[in-house]
Protein backbone atom coordinates (compact mmCIF):
# COMPACT_ATOMS: atom_id res chain seq x y z
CA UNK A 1 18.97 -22.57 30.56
CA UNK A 2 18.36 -23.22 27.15
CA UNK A 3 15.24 -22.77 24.60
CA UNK A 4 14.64 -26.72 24.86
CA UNK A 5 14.03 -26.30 28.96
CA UNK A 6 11.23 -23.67 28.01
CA UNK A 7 7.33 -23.60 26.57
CA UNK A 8 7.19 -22.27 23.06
CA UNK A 9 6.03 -18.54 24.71
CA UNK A 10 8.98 -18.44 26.98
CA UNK A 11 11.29 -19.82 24.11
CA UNK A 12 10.25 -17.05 21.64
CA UNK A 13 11.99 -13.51 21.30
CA UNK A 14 10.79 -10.98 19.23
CA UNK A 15 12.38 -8.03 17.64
CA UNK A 16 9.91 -5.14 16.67
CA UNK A 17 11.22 -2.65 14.24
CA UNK A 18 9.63 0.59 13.15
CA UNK A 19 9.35 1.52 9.42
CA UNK A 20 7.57 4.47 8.96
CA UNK A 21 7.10 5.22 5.09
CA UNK A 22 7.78 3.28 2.20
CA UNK A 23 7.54 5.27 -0.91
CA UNK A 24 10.14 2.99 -3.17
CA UNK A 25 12.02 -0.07 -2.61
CA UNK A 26 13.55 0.15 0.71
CA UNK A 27 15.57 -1.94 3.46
CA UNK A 28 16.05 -2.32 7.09
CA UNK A 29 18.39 -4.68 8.97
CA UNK A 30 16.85 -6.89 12.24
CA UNK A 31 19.85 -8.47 14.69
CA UNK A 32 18.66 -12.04 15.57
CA UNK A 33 18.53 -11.39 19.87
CA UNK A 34 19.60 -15.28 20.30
CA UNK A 35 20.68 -18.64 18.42
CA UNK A 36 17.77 -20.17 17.06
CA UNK A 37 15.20 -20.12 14.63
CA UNK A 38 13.04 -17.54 12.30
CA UNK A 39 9.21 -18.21 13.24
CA UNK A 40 7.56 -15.26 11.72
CA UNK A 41 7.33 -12.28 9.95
CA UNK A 42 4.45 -9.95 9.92
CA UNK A 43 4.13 -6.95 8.48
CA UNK A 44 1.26 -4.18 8.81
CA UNK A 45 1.02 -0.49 7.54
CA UNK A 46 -1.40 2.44 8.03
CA UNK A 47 -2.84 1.84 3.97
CA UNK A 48 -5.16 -0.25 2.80
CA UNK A 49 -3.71 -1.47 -1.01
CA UNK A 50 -5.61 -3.01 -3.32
CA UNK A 51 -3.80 -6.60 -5.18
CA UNK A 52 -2.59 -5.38 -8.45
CA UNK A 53 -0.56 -7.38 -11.06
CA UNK A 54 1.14 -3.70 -11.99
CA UNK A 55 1.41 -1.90 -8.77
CA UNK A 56 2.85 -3.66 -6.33
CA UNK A 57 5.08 -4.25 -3.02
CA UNK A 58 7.06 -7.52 -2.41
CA UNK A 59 9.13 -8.50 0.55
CA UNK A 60 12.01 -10.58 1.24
CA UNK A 61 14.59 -11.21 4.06
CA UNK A 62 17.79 -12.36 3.77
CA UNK A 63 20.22 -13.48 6.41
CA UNK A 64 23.50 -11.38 6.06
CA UNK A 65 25.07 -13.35 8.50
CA UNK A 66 27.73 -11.55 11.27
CA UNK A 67 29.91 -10.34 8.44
CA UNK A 68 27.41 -8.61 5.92
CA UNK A 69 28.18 -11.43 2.84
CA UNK A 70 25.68 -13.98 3.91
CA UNK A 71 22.63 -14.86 1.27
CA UNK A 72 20.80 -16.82 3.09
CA UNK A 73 16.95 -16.35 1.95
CA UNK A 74 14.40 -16.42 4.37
CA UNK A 75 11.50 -14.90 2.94
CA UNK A 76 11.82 -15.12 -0.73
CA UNK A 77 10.29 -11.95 -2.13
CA UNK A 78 9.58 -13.73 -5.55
CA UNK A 79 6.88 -15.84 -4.13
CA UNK A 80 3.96 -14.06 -4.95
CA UNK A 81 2.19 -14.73 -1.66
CA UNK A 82 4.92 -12.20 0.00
CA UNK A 83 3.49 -9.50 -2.66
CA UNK A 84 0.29 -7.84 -2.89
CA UNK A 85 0.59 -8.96 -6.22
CA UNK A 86 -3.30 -10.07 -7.87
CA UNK A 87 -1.87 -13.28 -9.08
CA UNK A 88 -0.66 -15.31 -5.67
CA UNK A 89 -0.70 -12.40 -3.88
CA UNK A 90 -3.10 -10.31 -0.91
CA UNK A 91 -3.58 -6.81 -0.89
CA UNK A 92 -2.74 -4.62 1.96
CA UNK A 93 -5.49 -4.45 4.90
CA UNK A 94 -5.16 -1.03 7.12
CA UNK A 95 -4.00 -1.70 10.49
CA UNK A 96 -3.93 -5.04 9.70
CA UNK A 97 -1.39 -7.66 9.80
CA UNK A 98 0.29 -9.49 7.16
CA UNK A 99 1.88 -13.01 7.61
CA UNK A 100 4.96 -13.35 5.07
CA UNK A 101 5.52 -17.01 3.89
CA UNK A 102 9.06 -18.47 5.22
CA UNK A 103 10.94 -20.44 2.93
CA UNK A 104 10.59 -24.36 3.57
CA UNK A 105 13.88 -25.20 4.77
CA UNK A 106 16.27 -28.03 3.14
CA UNK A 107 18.16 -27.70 5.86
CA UNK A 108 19.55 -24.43 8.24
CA UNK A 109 17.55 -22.03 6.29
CA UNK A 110 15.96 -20.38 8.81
CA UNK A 111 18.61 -20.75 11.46
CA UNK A 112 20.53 -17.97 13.42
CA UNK A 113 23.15 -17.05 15.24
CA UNK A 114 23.15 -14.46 18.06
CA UNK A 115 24.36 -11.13 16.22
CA UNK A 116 23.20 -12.53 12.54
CA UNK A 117 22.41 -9.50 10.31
CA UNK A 118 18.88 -9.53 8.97
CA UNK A 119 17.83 -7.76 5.45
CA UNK A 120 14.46 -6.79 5.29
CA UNK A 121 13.62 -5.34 1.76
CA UNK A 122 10.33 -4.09 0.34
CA UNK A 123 10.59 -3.32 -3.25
CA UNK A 124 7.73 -1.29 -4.89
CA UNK A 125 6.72 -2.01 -8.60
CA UNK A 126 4.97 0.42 -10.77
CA UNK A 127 2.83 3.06 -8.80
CA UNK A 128 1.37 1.35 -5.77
CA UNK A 129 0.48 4.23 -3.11
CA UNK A 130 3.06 4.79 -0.47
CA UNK A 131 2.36 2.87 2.73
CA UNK A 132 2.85 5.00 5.71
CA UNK A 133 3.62 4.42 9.77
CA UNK A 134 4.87 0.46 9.03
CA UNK A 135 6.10 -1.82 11.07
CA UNK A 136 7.56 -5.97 11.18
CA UNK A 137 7.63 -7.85 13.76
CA UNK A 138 10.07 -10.85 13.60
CA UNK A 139 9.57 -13.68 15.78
CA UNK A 140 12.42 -15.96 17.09
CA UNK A 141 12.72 -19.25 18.83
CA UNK A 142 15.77 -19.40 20.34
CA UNK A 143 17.37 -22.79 20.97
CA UNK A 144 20.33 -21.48 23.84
C-alpha cells in the first residue's frame, strides 16, 4: 500500500512537536514519519503579539536531510508572511493557529525521505515578548 491507493486523510501523517518557550531565536528538529511531501506547518503559542516592524519572530524550516548537511528550504523565514513582522507579516493570535507559507517548489522542494532531518527555527528580533507553551504541527503526505 502506497499514499496513491489512499484519500488525502488517510495519505496524511502528522508529526506534533512540543515547544514550550521561546524567549530568543531557537530550533527544534521534526523526522519526516514517511517518503512524501511537506503539506503544512502551523504554529500556535499561549501569547497574543502584536505585528511590529522592530519586535519580531520569524520562522523557517529547512530540510537537513539524513546526514545533517542538507539546505533544503521549506519555509523561508525571510518572507515576511512567516513573521509577525507589520510589513507582510500577522501578529500572533492566543491559542490560535498560524499557517506558515511553504516555499513554491521548482522542483523536489518540499519532498522527503523517511528519516529526513527537519530544522525548525524561530528567530526573535528586537524585544518581542516571549511566547510561552508553543507548539507546530507538521503535516505530511506520504507517497509509499
Amino acid at each position: 500500500v502506497d499514499g496513491s491507493m489512499l484519500s488525502a486523510v488517510a495519505a496524511t501523517k502528522n508529526v506534533n512537536v512540543t515547544v514550550g518557550s521561546v524567549s530568543a531565536t531557537a530550533n527544534w528538529t521534526v523526522v519526516a514519519p514517511a517518503a512524501g511531501k511537506l503539506s503544512r506547518v502551523t504554529f500556535a503559542g499561549k501569547e497574543t503579539l502584536a505585528a511590529s516592524d522592530t519586535n519580531y519572530y520569524d520562522f523557517g524550516l529547512v530540510n537537513k536531510g539524513q546526514g545533517g548537511i542538507g539546505t533544503t528550504v521549506m519555509v523561508d523565514r525571510t518572507v515576511a508572511a512567516n513573521s509577525t513582522k507589520a510589513t507582510g507579516g500577522t501578529g500572533l493570535t492566543a491559542y490560535a493557529p498560524r499557517v506558515l507559507t511553504l516555499v513554491t517548489p521548482v522542483s523536489t522542494e518540499l519532498d522527503v525521505a523517511k528519516g529526513d532531518v527537519l530544522l525548525f527555527t524561530v528567530t526573535k528580533t528586537g524585544a518581542p515578548a516571549n511566547e510561552t507553551e508553543c507548539s507546530a504541527l507538521f503535516e505530511f503526505t506520504f507517497t509509499n
